[in-house]
C-alpha atoms as a PDB file:
ATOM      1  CA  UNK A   1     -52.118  -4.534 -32.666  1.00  0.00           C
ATOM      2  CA  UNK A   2     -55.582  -6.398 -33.179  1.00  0.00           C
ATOM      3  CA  UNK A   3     -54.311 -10.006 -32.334  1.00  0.00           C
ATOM      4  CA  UNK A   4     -55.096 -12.118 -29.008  1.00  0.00           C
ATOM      5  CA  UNK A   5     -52.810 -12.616 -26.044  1.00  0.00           C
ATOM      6  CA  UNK A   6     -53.190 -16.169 -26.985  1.00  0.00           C
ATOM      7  CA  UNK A   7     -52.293 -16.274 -30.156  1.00  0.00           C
ATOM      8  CA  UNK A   8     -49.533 -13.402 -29.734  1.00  0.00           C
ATOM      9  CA  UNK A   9     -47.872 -15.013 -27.039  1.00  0.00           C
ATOM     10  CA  UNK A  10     -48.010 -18.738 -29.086  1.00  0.00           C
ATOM     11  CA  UNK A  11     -46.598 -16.762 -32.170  1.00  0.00           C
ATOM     12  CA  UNK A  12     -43.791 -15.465 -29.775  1.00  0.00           C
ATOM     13  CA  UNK A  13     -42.807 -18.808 -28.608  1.00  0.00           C
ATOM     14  CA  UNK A  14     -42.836 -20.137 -32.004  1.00  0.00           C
ATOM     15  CA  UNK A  15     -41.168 -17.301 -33.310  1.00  0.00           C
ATOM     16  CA  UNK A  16     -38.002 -18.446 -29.960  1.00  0.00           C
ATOM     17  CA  UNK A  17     -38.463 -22.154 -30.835  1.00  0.00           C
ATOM     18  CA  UNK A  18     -37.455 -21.086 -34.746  1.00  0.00           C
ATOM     19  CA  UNK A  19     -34.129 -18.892 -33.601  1.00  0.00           C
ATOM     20  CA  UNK A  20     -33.107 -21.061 -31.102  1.00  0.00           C
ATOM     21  CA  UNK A  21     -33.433 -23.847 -33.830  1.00  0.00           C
ATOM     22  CA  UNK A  22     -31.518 -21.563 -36.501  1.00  0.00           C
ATOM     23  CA  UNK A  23     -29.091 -19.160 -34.405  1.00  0.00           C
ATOM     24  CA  UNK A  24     -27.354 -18.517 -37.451  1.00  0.00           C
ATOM     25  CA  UNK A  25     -30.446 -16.937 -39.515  1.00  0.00           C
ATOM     26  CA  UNK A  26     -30.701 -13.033 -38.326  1.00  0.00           C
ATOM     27  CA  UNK A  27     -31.670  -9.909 -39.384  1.00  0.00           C
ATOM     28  CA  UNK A  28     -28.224  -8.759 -39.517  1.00  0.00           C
ATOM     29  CA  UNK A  29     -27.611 -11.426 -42.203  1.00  0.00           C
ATOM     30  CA  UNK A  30     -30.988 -10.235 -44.311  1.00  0.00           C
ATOM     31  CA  UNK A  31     -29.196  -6.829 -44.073  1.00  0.00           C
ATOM     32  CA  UNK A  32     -25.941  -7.957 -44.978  1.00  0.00           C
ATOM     33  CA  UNK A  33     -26.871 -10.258 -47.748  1.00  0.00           C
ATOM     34  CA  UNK A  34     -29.917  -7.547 -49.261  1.00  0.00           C
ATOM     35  CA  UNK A  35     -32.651 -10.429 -49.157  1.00  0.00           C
ATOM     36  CA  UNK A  36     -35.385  -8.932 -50.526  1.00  0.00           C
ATOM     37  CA  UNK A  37     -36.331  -5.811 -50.959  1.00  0.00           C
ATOM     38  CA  UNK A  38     -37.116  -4.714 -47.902  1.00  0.00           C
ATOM     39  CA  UNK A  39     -34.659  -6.972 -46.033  1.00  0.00           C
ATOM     40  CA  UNK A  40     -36.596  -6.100 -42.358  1.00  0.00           C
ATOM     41  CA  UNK A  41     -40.052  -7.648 -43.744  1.00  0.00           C
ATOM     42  CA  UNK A  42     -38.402  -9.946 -45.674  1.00  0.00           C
ATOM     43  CA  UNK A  43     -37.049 -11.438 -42.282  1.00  0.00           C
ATOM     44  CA  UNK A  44     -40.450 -10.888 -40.090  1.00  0.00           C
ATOM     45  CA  UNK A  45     -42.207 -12.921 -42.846  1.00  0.00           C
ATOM     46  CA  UNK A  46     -39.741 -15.637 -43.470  1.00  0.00           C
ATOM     47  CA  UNK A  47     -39.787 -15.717 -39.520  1.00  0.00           C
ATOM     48  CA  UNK A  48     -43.522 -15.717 -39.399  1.00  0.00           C
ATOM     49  CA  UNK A  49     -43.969 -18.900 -42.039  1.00  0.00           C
ATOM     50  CA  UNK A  50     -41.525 -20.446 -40.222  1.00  0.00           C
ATOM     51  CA  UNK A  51     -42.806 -20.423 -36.777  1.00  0.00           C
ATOM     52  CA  UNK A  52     -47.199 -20.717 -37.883  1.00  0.00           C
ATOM     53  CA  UNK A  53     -46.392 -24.148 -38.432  1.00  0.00           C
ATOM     54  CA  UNK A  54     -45.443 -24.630 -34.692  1.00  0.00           C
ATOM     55  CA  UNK A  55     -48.541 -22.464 -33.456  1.00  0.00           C
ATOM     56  CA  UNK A  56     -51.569 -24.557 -34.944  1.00  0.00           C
ATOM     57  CA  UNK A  57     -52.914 -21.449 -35.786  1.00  0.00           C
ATOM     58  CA  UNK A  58     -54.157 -20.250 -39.166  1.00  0.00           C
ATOM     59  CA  UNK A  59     -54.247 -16.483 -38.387  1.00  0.00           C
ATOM     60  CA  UNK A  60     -56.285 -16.276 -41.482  1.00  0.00           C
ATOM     61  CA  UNK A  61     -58.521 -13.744 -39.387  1.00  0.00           C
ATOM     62  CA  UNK A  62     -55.679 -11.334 -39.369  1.00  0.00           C
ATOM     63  CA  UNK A  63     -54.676  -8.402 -42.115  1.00  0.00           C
ATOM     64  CA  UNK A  64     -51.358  -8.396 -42.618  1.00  0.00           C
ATOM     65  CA  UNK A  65     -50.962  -5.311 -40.919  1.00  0.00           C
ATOM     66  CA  UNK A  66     -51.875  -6.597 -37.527  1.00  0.00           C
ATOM     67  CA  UNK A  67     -49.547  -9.844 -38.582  1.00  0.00           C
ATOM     68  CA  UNK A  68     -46.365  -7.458 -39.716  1.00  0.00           C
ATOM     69  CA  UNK A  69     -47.072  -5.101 -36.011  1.00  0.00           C
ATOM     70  CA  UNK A  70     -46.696  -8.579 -34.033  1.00  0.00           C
ATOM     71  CA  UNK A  71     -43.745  -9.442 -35.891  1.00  0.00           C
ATOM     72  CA  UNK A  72     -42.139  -6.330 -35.445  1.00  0.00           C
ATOM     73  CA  UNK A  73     -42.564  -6.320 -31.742  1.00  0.00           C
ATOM     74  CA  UNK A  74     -41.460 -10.347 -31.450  1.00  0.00           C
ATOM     75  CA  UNK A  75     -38.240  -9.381 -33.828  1.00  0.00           C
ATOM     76  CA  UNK A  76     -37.474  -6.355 -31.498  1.00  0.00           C
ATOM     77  CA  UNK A  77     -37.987  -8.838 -28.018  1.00  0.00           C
ATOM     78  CA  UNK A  78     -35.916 -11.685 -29.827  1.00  0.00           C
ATOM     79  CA  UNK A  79     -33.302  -9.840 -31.627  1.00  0.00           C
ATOM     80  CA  UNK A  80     -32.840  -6.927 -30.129  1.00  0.00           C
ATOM     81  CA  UNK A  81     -33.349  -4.995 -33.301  1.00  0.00           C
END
């Protein structure tokens, strides 16, 4: 994963501050519900947009590779998915 410890661990908290804000919103229910077509990404992104705004970062220096790996990790901490 090619993003900073800063910026990683701001996107984590973020990522917290959005679930603990909307308990209700899972994975599980972007499974159940097919959201998308990939309902996993579907969630890390929807996540992602979410949470940026509470970061103050742009993270326009990122591919969205190195975005999606971060997600996938902060998902996995969070949600235990």
């Amino acid at each position: 994963m090619k993003m900073t410890v800063v910026h990683f661990e701001a996107l984590r908290s973020a990522c917290a501050d959005v679930k603990d804000a909307n308990p209700h919103i899972t994975p599980e229910v972007y499974t159940s519900n097919s959201i998308g077509n990939d309902p996993a990404v579907r969630f890390r992104w929807d996540l992602f947009y979410a949470s940026r705004k509470r970061t103050g970062f742009t993270f326009s220096e990122y591919l969205d590779s190195h975005i999606d790996t971060a997600m996938r990790r902060i998902v996995g901490e969070l949600y235990r998915w």
